[in-house]
Protein backbone atom coordinates (compact mmCIF):
# COMPACT_ATOMS: atom_id res chain seq x y z
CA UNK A 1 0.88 11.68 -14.08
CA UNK A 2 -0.24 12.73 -10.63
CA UNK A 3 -0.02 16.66 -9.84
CA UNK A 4 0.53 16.38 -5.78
CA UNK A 5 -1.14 19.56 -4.36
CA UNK A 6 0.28 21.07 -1.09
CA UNK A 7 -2.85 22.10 0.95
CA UNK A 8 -4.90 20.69 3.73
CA UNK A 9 -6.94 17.56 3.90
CA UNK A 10 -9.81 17.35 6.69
CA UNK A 11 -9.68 14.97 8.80
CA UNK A 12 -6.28 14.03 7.58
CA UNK A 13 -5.00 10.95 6.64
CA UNK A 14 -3.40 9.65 9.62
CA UNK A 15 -6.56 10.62 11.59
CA UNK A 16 -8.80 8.54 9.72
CA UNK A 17 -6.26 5.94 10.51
CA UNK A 18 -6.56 6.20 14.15
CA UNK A 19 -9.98 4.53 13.63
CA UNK A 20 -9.58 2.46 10.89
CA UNK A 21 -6.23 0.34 12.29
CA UNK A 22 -7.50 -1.12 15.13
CA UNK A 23 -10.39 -3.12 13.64
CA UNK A 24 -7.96 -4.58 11.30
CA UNK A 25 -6.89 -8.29 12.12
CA UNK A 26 -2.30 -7.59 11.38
CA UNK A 27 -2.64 -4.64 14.25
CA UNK A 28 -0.19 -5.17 16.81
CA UNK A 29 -1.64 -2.50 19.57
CA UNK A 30 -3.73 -3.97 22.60
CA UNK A 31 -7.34 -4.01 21.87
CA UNK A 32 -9.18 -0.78 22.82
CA UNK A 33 -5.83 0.56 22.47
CA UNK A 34 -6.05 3.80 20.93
CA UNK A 35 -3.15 4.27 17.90
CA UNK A 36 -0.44 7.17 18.20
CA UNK A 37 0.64 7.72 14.45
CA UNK A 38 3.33 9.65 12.43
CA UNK A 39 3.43 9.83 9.41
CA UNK A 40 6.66 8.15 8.47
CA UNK A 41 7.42 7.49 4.57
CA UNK A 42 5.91 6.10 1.39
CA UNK A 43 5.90 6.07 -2.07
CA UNK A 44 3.35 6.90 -5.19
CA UNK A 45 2.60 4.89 -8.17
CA UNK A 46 0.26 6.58 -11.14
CA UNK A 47 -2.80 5.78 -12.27
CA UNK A 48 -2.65 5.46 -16.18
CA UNK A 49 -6.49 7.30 -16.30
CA UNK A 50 -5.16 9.96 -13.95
CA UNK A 51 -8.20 9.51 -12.31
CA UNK A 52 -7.16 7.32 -8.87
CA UNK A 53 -4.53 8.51 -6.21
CA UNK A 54 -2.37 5.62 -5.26
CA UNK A 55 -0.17 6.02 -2.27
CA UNK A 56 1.43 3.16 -0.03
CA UNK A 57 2.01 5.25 3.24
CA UNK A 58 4.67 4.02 5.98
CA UNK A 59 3.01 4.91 9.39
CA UNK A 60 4.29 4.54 13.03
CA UNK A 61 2.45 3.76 15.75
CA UNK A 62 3.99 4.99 19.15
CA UNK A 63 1.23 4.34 21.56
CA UNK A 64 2.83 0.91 22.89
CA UNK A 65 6.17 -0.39 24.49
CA UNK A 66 7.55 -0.59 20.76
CA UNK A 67 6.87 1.73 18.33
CA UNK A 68 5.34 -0.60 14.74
CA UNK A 69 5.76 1.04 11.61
CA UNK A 70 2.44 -0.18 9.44
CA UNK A 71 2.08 -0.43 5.88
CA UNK A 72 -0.79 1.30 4.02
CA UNK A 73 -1.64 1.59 0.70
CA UNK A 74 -4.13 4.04 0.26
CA UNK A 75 -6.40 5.26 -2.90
CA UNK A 76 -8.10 8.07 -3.09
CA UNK A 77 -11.40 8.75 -5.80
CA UNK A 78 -13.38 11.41 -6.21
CA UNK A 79 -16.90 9.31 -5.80
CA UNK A 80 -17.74 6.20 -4.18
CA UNK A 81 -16.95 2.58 -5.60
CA UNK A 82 -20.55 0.75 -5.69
CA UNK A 83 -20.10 -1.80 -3.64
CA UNK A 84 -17.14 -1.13 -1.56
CA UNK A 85 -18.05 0.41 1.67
CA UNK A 86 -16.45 -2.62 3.46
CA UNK A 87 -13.35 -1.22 1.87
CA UNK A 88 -13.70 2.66 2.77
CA UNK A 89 -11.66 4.32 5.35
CA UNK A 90 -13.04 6.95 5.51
CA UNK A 91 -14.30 10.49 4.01
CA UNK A 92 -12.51 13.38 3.56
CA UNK A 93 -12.39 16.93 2.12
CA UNK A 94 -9.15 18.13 0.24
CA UNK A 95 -8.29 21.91 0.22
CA UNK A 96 -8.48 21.91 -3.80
CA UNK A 97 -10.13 18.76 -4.96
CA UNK A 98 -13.18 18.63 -2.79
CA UNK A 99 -14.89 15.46 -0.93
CA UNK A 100 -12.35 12.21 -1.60
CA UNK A 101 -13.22 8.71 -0.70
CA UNK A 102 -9.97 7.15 0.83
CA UNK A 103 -10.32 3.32 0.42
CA UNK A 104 -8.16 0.70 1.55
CA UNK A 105 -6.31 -0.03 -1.56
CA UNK A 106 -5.79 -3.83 -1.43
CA UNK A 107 -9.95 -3.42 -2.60
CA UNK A 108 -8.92 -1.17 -5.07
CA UNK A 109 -8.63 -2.71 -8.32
CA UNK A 110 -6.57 0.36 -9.58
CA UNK A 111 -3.89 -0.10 -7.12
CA UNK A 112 -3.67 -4.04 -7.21
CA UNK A 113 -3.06 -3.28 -11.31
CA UNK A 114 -0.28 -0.97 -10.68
CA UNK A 115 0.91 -2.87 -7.88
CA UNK A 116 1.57 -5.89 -10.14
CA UNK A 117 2.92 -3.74 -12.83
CA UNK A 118 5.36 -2.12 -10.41
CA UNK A 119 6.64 -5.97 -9.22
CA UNK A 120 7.20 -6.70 -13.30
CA UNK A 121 9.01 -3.32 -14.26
CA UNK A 122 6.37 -1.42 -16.12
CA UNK A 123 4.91 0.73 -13.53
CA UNK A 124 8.00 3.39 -12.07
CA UNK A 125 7.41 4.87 -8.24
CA UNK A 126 7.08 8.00 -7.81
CA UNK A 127 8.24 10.12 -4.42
CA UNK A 128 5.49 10.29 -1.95
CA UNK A 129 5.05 14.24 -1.92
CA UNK A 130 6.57 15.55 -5.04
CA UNK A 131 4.58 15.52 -8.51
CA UNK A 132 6.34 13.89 -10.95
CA UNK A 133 9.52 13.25 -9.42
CA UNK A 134 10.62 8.68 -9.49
CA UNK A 135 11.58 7.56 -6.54
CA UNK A 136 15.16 5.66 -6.82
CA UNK A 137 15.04 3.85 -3.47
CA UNK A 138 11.91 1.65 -4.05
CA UNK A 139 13.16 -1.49 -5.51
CA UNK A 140 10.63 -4.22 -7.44
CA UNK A 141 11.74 -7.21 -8.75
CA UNK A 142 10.47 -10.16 -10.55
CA UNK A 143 12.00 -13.51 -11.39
CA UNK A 144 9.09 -15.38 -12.00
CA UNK A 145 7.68 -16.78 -15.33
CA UNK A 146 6.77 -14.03 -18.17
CA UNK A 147 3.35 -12.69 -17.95
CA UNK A 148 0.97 -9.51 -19.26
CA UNK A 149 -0.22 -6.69 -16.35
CA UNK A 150 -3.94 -7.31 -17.36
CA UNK A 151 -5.64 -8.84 -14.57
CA UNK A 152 -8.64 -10.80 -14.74
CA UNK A 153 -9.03 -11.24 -11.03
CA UNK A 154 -8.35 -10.81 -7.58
CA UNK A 155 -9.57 -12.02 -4.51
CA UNK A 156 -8.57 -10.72 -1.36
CA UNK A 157 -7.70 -11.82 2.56
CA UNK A 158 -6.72 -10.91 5.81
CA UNK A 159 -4.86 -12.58 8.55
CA UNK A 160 -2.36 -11.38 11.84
CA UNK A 161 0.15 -11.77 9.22
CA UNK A 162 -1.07 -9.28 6.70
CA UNK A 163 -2.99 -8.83 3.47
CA UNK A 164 -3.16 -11.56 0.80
CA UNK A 165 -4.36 -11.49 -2.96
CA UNK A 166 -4.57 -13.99 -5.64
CA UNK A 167 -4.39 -12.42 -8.67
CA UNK A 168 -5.33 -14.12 -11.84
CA UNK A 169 -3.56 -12.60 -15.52
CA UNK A 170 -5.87 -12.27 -18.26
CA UNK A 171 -3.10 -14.10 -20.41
CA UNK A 172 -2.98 -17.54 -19.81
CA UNK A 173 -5.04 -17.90 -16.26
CA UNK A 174 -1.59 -17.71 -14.48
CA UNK A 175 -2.28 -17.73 -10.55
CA UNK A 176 -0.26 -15.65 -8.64
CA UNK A 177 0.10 -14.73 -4.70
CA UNK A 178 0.86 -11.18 -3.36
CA UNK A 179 1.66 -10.78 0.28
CA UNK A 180 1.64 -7.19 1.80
CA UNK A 181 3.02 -6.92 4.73
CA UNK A 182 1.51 -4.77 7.19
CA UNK A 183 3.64 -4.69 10.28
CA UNK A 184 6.87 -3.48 8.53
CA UNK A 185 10.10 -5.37 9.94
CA UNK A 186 13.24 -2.97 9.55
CA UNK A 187 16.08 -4.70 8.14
CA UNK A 188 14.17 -7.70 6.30
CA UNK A 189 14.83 -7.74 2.51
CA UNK A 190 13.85 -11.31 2.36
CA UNK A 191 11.51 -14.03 3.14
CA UNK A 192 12.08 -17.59 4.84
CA UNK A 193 10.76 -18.62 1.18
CA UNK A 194 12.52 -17.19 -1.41
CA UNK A 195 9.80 -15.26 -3.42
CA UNK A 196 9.42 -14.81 -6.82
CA UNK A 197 9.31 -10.64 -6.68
CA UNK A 198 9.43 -8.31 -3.59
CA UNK A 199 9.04 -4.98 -3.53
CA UNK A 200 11.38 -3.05 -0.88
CA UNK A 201 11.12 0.82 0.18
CA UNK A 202 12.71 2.88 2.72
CA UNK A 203 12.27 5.62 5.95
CA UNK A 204 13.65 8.10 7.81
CA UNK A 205 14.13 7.65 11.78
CA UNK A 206 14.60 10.12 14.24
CA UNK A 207 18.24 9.81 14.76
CA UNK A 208 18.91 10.42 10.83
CA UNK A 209 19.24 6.60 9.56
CA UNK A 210 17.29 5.05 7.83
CA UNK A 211 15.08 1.86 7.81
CA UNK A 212 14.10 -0.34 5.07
CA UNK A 213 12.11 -2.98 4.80
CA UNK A 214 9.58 -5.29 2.37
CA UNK A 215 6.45 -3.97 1.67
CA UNK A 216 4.64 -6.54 -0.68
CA UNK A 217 6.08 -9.94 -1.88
CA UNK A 218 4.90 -12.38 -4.82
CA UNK A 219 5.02 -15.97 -4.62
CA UNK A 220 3.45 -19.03 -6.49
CA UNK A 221 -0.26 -18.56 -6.07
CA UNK A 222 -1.56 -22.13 -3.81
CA UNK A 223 -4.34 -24.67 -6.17
């Protein structure tokens, strides 16, 4: 279980961010464009090892004619992956826990597991800064086939309309597609093509509603 500690976290999250979002291929902003974030929701899953923070941050970009709410999951380690700089967003030092690495968690094989155990029920969200404390308004469902959590694989893409994995279960070689979606659309619950699982979270706006919208879907993995 995750202990969330209150304190500071230099550069911070969404400044790291700033740099990071506009090299990515699903940003919306001009280029050059410089990004004007708030932080604006999220959710938590935990790491079984309690060794890996997992977050999956809502952030909104105000700099253009429309503000764009992006999705990013995050993870946080306290050492470097071998082999994953391509996937590092950057370096940071937290007021209690020291130097983190903050990856882009798509890469991070801890977060894909818990991702795809979230989708099939066995992995419960947890509110983005409260320890220990589920988080009632994420929603993950599954209606495809039976299948384990253990993963044998994953590959990983990106495209103007998001992130992509294929991940491969341990059990059986069963091929299946997760979509992220980056560039969150308020109001969408649902795909043109049905999917087999979504998962669906919420945030506040400034006038006191709220928005909601998918943040990952899983479909039939292509041959």
């Amino acid at each position: 279980m995750s202990f969330i500690h209150h304190t500071t976290l230099t550069p911070t999250k969404l400044e790291l961010l700033t740099t990071w979002l506009p090299a990515q291929p699903w940003y919306r902003g001009k280029a050059g464009a410089r990004p004007e974030l708030e932080k604006s929701g999220g959710f938590r899953l935990d790491d079984p090892e309690g060794e890996v923070g997992i977050e999956f941050m809502a952030a909104t970009d105000t700099s253009g004619a429309q503000p764009v709410t992006y999705h990013v999951p995050f993870t946080y380690r306290d050492a470097p992956v071998p082999g994953a700089d391509a996937a590092l967003i950057g370096t940071a030092e937290h007021g209690v826990l020291g130097k983190r690495w903050v990856y882009d968690g798509t890469r991070d094989p801890v977060l894909v597991a818990q991702l795809f155990a979230l989708f099939l029920g066995e992995a419960e969200p947890q509110m983005q800064s409260t320890s220990d404390t589920p988080d009632p308004s994420v929603i993950a469902r599954f209606d495809g086939p039976a299948t384990t959590t253990a993963l044998a694989s994953t590959t990983v893409t990106d495209d103007p309309s998001g992130t992509h994995l294929v991940v491969e279960s341990a059990s059986g070689g069963r091929r299946l597609a997760i979509r992220i979606h980056r560039a969150l659309q308020p109001g969408q619950d649902s795909t043109e093509q049905p999917p087999l699982g979504h998962v669906t979270a919420g945030w506040p706006l400034p006038d006191g509603t709220t928005a909601r919208a998918v943040f990952a879907t899983m479909h039939h993995a292509r041959p």
